[in-house]
C-alpha atoms as a PDB file:
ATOM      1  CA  UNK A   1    -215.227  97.890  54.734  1.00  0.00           C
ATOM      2  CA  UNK A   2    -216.111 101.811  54.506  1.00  0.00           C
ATOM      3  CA  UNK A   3    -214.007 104.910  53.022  1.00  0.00           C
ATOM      4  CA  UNK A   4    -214.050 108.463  52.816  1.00  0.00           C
ATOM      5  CA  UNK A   5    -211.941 110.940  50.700  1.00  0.00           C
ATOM      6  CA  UNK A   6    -211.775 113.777  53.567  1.00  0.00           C
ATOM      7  CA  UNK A   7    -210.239 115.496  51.356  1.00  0.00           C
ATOM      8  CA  UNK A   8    -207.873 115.810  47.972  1.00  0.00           C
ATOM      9  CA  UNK A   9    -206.005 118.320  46.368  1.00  0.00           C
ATOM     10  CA  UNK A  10    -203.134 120.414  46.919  1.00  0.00           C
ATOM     11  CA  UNK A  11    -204.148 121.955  49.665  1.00  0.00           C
ATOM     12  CA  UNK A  12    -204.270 118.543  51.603  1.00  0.00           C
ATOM     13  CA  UNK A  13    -204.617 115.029  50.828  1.00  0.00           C
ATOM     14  CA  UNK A  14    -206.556 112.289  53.364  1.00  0.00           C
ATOM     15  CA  UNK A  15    -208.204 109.033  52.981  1.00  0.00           C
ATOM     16  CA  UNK A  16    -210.326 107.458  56.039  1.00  0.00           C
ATOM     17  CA  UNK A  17    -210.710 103.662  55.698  1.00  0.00           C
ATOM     18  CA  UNK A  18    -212.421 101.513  58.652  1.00  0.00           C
ATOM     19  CA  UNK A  19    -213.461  97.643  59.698  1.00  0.00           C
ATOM     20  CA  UNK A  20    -215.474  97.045  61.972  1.00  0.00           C
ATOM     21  CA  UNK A  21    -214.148  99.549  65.180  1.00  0.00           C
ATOM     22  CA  UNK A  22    -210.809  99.840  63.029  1.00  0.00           C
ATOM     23  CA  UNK A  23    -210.223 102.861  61.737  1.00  0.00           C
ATOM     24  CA  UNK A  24    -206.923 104.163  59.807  1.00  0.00           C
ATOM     25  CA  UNK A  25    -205.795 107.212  57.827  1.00  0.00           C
ATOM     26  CA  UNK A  26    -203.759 107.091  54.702  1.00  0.00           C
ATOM     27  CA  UNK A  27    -201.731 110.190  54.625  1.00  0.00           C
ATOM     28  CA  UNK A  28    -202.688 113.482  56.474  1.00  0.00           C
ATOM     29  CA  UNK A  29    -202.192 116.921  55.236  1.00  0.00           C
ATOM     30  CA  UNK A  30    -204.758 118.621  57.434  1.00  0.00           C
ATOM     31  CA  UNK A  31    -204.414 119.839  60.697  1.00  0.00           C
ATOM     32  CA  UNK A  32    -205.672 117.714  63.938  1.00  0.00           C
ATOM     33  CA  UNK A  33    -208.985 120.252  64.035  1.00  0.00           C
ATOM     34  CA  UNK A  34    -209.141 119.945  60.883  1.00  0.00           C
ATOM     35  CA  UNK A  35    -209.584 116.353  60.660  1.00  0.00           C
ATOM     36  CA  UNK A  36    -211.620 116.132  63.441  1.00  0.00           C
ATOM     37  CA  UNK A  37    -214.075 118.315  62.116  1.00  0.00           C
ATOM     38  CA  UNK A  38    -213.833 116.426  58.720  1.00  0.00           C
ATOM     39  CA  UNK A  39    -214.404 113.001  60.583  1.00  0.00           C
ATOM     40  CA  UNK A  40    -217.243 114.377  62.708  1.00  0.00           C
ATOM     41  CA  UNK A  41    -218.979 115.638  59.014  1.00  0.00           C
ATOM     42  CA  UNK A  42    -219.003 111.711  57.977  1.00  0.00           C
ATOM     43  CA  UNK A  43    -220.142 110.744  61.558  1.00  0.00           C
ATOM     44  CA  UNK A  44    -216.806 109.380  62.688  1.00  0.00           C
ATOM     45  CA  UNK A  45    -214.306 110.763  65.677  1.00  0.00           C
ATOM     46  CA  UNK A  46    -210.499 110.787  66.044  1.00  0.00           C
ATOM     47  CA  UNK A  47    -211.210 107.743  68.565  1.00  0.00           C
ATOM     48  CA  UNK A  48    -212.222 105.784  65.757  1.00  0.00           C
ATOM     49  CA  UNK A  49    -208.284 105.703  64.457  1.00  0.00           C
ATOM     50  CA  UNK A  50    -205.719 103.355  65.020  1.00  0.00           C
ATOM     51  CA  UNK A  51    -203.016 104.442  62.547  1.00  0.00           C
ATOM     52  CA  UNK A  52    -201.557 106.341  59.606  1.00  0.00           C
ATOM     53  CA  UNK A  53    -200.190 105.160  57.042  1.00  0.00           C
ATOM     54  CA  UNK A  54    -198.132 107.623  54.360  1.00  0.00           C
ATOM     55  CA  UNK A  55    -197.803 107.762  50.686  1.00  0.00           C
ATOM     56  CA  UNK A  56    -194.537 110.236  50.368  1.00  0.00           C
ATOM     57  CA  UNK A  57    -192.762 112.935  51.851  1.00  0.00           C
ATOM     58  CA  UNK A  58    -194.711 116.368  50.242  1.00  0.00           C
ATOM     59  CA  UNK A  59    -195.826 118.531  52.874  1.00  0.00           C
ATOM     60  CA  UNK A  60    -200.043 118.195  51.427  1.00  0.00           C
ATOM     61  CA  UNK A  61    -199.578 114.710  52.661  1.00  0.00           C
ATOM     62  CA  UNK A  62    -197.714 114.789  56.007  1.00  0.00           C
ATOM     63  CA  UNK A  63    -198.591 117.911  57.317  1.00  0.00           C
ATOM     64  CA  UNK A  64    -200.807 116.806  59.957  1.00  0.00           C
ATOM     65  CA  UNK A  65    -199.609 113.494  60.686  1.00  0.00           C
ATOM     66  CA  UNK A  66    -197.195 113.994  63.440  1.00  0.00           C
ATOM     67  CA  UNK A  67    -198.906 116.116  65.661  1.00  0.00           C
ATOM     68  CA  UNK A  68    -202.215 113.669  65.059  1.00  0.00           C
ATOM     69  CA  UNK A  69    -199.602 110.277  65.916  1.00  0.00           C
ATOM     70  CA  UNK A  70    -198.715 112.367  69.373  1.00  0.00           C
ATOM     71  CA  UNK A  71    -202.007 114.053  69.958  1.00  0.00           C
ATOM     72  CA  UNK A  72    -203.661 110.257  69.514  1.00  0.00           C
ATOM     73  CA  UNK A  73    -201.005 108.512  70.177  1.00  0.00           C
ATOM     74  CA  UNK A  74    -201.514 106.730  66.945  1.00  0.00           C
ATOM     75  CA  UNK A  75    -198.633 104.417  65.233  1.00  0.00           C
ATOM     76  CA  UNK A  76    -197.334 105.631  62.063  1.00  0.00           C
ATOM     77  CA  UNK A  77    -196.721 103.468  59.031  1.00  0.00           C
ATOM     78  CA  UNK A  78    -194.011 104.178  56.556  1.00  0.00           C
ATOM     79  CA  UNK A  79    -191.465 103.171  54.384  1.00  0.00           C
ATOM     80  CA  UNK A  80    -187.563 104.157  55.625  1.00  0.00           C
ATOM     81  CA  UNK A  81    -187.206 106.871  52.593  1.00  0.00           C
ATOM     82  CA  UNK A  82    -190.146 108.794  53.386  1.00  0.00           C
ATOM     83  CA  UNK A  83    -189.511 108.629  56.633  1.00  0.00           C
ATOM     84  CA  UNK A  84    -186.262 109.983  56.427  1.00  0.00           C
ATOM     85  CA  UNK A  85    -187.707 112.393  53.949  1.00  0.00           C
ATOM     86  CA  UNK A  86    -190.381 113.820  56.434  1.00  0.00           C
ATOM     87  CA  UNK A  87    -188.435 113.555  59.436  1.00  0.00           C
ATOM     88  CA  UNK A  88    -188.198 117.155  59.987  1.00  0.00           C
ATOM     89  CA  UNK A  89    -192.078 118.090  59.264  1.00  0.00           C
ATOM     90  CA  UNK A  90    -193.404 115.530  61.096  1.00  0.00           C
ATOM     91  CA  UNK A  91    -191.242 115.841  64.296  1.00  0.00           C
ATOM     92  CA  UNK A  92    -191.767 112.915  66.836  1.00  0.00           C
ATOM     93  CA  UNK A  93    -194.437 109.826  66.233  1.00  0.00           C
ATOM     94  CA  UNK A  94    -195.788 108.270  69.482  1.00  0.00           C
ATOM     95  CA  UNK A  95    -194.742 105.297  67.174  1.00  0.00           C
ATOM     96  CA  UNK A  96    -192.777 104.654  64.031  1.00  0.00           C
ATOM     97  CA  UNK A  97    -193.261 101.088  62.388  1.00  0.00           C
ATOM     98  CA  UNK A  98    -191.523 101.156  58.946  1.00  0.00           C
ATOM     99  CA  UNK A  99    -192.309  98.761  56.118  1.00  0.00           C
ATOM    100  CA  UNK A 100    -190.624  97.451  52.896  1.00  0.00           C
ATOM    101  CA  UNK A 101    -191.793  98.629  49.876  1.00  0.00           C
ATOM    102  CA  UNK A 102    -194.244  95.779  48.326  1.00  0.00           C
ATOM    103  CA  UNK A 103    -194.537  94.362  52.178  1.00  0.00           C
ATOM    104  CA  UNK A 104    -197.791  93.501  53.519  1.00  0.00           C
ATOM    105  CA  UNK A 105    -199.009  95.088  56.731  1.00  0.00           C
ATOM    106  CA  UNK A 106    -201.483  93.725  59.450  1.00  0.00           C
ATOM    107  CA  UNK A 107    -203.259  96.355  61.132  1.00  0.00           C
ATOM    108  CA  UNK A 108    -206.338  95.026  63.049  1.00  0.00           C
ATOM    109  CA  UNK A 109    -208.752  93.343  60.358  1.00  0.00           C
ATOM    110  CA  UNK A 110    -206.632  95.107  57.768  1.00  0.00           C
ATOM    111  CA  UNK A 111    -204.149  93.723  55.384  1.00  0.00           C
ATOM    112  CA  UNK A 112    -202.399  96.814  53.731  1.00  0.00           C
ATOM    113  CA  UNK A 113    -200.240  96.291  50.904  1.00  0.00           C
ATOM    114  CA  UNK A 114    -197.746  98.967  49.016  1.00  0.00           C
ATOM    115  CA  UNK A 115    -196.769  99.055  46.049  1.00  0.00           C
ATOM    116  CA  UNK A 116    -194.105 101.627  44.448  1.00  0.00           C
ATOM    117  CA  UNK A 117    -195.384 104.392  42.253  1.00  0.00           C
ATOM    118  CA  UNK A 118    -192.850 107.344  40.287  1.00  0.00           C
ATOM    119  CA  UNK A 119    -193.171 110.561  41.839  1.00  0.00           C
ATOM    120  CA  UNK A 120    -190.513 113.007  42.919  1.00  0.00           C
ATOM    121  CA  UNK A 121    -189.623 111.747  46.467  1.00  0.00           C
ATOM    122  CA  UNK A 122    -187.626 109.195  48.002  1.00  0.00           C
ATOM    123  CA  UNK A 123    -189.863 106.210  47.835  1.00  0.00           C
ATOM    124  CA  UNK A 124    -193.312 106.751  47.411  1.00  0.00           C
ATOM    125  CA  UNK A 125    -195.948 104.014  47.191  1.00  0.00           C
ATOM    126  CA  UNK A 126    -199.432 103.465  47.118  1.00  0.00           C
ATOM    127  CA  UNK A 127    -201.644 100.699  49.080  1.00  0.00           C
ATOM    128  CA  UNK A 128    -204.584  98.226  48.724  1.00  0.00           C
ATOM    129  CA  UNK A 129    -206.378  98.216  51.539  1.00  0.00           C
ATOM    130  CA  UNK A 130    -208.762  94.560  52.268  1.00  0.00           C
ATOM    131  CA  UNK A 131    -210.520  93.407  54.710  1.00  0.00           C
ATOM    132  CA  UNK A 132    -209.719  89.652  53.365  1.00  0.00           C
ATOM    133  CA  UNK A 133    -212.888  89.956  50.528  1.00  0.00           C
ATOM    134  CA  UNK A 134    -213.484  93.777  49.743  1.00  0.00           C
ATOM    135  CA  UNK A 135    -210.409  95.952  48.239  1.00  0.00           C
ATOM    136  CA  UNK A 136    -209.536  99.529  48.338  1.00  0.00           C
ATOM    137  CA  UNK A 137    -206.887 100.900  45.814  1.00  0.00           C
ATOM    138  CA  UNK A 138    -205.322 103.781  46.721  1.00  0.00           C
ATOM    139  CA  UNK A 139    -203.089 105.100  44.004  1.00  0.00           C
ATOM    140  CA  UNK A 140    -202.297 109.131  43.435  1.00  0.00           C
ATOM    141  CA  UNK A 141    -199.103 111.723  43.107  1.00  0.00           C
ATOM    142  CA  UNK A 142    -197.249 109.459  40.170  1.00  0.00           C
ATOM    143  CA  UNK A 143    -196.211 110.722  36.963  1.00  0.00           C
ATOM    144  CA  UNK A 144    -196.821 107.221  35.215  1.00  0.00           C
ATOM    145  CA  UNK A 145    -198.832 104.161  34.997  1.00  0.00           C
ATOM    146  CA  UNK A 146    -196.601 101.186  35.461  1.00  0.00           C
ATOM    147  CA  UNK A 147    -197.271  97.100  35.341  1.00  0.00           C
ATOM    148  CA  UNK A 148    -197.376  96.601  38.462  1.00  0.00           C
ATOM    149  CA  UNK A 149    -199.787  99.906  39.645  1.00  0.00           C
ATOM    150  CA  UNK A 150    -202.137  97.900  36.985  1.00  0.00           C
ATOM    151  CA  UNK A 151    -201.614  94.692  38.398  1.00  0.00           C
ATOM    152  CA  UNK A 152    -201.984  95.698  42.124  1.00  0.00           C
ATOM    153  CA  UNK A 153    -205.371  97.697  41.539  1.00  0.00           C
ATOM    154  CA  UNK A 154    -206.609  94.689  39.251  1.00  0.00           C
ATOM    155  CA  UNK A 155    -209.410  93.328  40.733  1.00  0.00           C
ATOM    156  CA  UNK A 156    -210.032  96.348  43.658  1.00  0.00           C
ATOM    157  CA  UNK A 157    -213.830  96.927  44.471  1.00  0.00           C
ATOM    158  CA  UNK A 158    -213.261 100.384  44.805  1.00  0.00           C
ATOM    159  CA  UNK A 159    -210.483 102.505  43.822  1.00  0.00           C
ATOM    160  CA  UNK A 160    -208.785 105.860  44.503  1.00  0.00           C
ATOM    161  CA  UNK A 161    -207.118 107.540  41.252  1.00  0.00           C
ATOM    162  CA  UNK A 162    -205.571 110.604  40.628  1.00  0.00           C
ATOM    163  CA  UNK A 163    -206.876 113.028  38.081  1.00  0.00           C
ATOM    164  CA  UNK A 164    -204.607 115.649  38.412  1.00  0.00           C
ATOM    165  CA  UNK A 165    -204.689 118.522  35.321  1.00  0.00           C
ATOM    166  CA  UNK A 166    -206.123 118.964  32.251  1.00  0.00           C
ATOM    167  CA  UNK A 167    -203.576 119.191  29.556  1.00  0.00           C
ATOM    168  CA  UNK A 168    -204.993 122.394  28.131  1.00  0.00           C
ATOM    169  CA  UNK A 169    -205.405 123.791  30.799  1.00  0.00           C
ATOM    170  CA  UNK A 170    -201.985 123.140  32.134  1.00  0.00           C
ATOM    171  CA  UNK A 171    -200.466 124.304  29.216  1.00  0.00           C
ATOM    172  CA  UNK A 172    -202.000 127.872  29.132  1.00  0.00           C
ATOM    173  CA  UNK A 173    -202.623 128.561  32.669  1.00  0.00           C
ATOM    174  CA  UNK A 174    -199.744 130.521  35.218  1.00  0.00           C
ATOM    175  CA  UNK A 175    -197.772 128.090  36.084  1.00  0.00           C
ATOM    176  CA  UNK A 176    -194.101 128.749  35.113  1.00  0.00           C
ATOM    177  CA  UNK A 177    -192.776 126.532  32.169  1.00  0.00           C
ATOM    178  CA  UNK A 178    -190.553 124.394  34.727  1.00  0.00           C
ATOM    179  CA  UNK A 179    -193.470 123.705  37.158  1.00  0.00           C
ATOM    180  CA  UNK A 180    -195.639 122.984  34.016  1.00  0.00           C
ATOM    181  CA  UNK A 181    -192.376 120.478  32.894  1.00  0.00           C
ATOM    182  CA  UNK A 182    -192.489 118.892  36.663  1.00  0.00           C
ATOM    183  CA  UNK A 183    -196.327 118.336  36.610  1.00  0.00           C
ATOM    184  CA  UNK A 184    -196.284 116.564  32.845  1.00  0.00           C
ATOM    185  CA  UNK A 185    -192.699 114.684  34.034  1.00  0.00           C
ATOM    186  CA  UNK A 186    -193.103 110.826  34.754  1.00  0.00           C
ATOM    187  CA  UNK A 187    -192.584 111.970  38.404  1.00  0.00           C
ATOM    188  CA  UNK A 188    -195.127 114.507  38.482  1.00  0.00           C
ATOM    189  CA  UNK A 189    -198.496 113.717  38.006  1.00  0.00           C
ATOM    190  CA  UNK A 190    -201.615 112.603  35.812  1.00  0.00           C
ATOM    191  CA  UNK A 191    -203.080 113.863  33.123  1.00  0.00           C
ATOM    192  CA  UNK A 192    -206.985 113.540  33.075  1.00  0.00           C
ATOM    193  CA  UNK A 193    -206.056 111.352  29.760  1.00  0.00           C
ATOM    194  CA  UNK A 194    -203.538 109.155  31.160  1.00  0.00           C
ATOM    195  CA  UNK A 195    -205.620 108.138  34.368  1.00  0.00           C
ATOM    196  CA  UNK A 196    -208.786 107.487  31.858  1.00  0.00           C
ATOM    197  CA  UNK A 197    -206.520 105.218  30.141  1.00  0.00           C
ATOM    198  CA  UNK A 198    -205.722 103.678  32.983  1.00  0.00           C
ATOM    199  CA  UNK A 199    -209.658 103.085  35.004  1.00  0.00           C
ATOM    200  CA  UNK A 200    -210.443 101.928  31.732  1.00  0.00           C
ATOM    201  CA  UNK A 201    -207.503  99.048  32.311  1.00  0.00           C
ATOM    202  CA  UNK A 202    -208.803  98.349  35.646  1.00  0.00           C
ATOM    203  CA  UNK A 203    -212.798  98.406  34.791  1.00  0.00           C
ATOM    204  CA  UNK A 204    -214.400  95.357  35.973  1.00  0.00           C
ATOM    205  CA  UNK A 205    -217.819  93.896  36.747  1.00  0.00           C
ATOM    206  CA  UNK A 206    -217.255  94.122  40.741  1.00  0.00           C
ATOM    207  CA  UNK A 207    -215.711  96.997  40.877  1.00  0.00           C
ATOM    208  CA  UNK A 208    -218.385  99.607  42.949  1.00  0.00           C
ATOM    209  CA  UNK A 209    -217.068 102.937  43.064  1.00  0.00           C
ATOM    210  CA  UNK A 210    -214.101 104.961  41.504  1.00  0.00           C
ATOM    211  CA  UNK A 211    -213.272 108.033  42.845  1.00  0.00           C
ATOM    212  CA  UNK A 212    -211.037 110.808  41.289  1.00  0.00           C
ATOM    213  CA  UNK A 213    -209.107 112.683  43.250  1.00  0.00           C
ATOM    214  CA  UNK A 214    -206.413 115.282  43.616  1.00  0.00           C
ATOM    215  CA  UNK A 215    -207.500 117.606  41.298  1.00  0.00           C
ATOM    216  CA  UNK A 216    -205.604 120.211  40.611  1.00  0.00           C
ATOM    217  CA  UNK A 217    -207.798 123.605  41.443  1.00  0.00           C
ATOM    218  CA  UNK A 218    -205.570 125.741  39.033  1.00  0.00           C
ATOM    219  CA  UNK A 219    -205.585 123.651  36.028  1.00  0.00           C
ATOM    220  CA  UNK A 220    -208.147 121.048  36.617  1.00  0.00           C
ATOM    221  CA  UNK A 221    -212.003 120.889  37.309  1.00  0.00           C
ATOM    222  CA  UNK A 222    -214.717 117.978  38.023  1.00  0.00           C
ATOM    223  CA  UNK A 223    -216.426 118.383  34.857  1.00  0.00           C
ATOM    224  CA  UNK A 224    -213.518 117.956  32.652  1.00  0.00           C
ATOM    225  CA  UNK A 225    -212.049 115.274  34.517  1.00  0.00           C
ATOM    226  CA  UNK A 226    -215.656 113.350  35.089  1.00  0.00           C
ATOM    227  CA  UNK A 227    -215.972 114.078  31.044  1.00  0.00           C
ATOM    228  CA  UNK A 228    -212.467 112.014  30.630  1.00  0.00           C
ATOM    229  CA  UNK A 229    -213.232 109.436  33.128  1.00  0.00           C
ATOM    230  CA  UNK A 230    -216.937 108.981  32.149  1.00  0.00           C
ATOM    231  CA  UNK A 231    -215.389 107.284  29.299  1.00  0.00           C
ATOM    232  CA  UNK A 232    -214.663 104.008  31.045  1.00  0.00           C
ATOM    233  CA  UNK A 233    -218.447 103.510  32.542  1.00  0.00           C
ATOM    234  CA  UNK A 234    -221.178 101.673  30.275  1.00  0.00           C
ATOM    235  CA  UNK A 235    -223.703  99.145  30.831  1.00  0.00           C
ATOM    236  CA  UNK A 236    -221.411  96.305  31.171  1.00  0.00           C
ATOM    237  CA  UNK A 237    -219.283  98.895  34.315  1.00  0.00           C
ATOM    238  CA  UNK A 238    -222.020 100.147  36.289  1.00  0.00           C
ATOM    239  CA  UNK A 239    -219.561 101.356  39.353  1.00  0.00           C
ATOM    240  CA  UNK A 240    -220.427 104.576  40.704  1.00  0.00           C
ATOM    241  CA  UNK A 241    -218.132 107.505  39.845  1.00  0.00           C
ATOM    242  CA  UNK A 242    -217.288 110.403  42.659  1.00  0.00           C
ATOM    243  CA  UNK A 243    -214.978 113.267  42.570  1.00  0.00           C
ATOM    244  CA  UNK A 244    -213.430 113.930  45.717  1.00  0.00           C
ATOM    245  CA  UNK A 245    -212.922 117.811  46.752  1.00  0.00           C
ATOM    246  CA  UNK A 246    -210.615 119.342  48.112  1.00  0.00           C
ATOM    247  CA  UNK A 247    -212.756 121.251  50.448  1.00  0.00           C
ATOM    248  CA  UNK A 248    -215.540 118.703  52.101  1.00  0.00           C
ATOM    249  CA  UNK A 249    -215.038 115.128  52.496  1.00  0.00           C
ATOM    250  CA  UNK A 250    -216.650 112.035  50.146  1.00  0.00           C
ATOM    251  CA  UNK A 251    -220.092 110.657  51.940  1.00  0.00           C
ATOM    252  CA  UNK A 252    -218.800 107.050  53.761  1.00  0.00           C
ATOM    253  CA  UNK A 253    -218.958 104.433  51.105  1.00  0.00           C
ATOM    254  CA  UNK A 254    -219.006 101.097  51.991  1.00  0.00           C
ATOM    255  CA  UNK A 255    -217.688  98.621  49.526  1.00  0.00           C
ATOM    256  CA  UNK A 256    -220.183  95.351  50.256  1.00  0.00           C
END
């Protein structure tokens, strides 16, 4: 199993994930270009895909996902409240299939399981991705580490983890007291502190690679985040650490 961060951040959010001639998309907040451009960068086309699967409703998410579903006639995975919640921006799917929250979802050679996370939307989640022996966590855009986030990621050979602001810099940059009150809210997002706190829960001897991703680009930058998270590595961790960008896409990593 392979993955790319084609991107993270505000700005647009978008995960590629393949087996074998299986390729899928977890959230897309880029345009169809856009994507296809981004795929192309890692070697991969839009042929490659066969489905999305979303996160949440916020527009650096979805954005791109309907008219890629129509132009690719690609199925779209989601949970009934986000659905409902993106209806509008998304427009028609070639093909809705909605999921429980917690269910576990064949695609192909992929099992993908959610798992609820606390953000401000109807029912977000995030997934493990496996191909039956290697596993992808995939966990950003939550305000708080619960049991069960911990206990899903537990064991994941690679992982996905949001590294969102810098407390400092949160707290004396522009944004407005109430967006500053949203971000730090246990339905906003995480500190660099909180999600070292938590890779340092899930460190293990098999896990490969941890990537942090959406950054904030206004109160938030790779050093100070790979300074927090560098914390967690040491002889006995040896997994590699990458910080996905919002503007160019992580190098395909494969898990084995």
């Amino acid at each position: 199993m392979q993955f790319s961060v084609l991107g993270s951040g505000s700005r647009g959010n978008c995960v590629y994930i393949e087996e074998g001639k299986n390729g899928i998309l977890i959230d897309n907040g880029f345009s169809g270009k856009e994507v296809e451009k981004r795929l192309s960068a890692i070697g991969r086309s839009l042929d490659n895909l066969t489905a999305i699967c979303v996160t949440h409703e916020h527009n650096d998410h979805i954005a791109g996902v309907g008219v890629l579903s129509r132009r690719c006639k690609i199925p779209v995975y989601s949970n009934y409240g986000t659905f409902k919640g993106a209806e509008n921006k998304m427009g028609k799917l070639h093909k809705l299939i909605e999921f429980g929250t917690g269910e576990d979802i064949e695609i192909q050679d992929l099992q993908v399981r959610s798992f609820r996370v606390s953000h401000d939307t109807a029912d977000p989640v995030g997934f493990v991705v496996s191909n039956g022996s290697e596993y992808l966590g995939y966990c950003t855009d939550t305000g708080k580490v619960s049991k069960l986030m911990e206990l899903r990621l537990a064991g994941c050979h690679g992982l996905i983890l949001e590294f969102n602001h810098n407390l400092e810099m949160l707290k004396n940059g522009p944004y407005p007291l109430f967006l500053q009150q949203r971000v730090r809210s246990s339905q906003g997002h995480l500190s660099n502190e909180d999600a070292a706190e938590f890779l340092h829960n899930l460190m293990h001897r098999h896990l490969k690679v941890a990537v942090l991703a959406h950054l904030s680009e206004t109160n938030n930058t790779p050093e100070l985040a790979s300074k927090a998270a560098g914390q967690c590595f040491s002889e006995e961790y040896k997994a590699k650490m990458v910080v996905a960008r919002q503007e160019t896409p992580t190098v395909l990593t494969a898990l084995k």
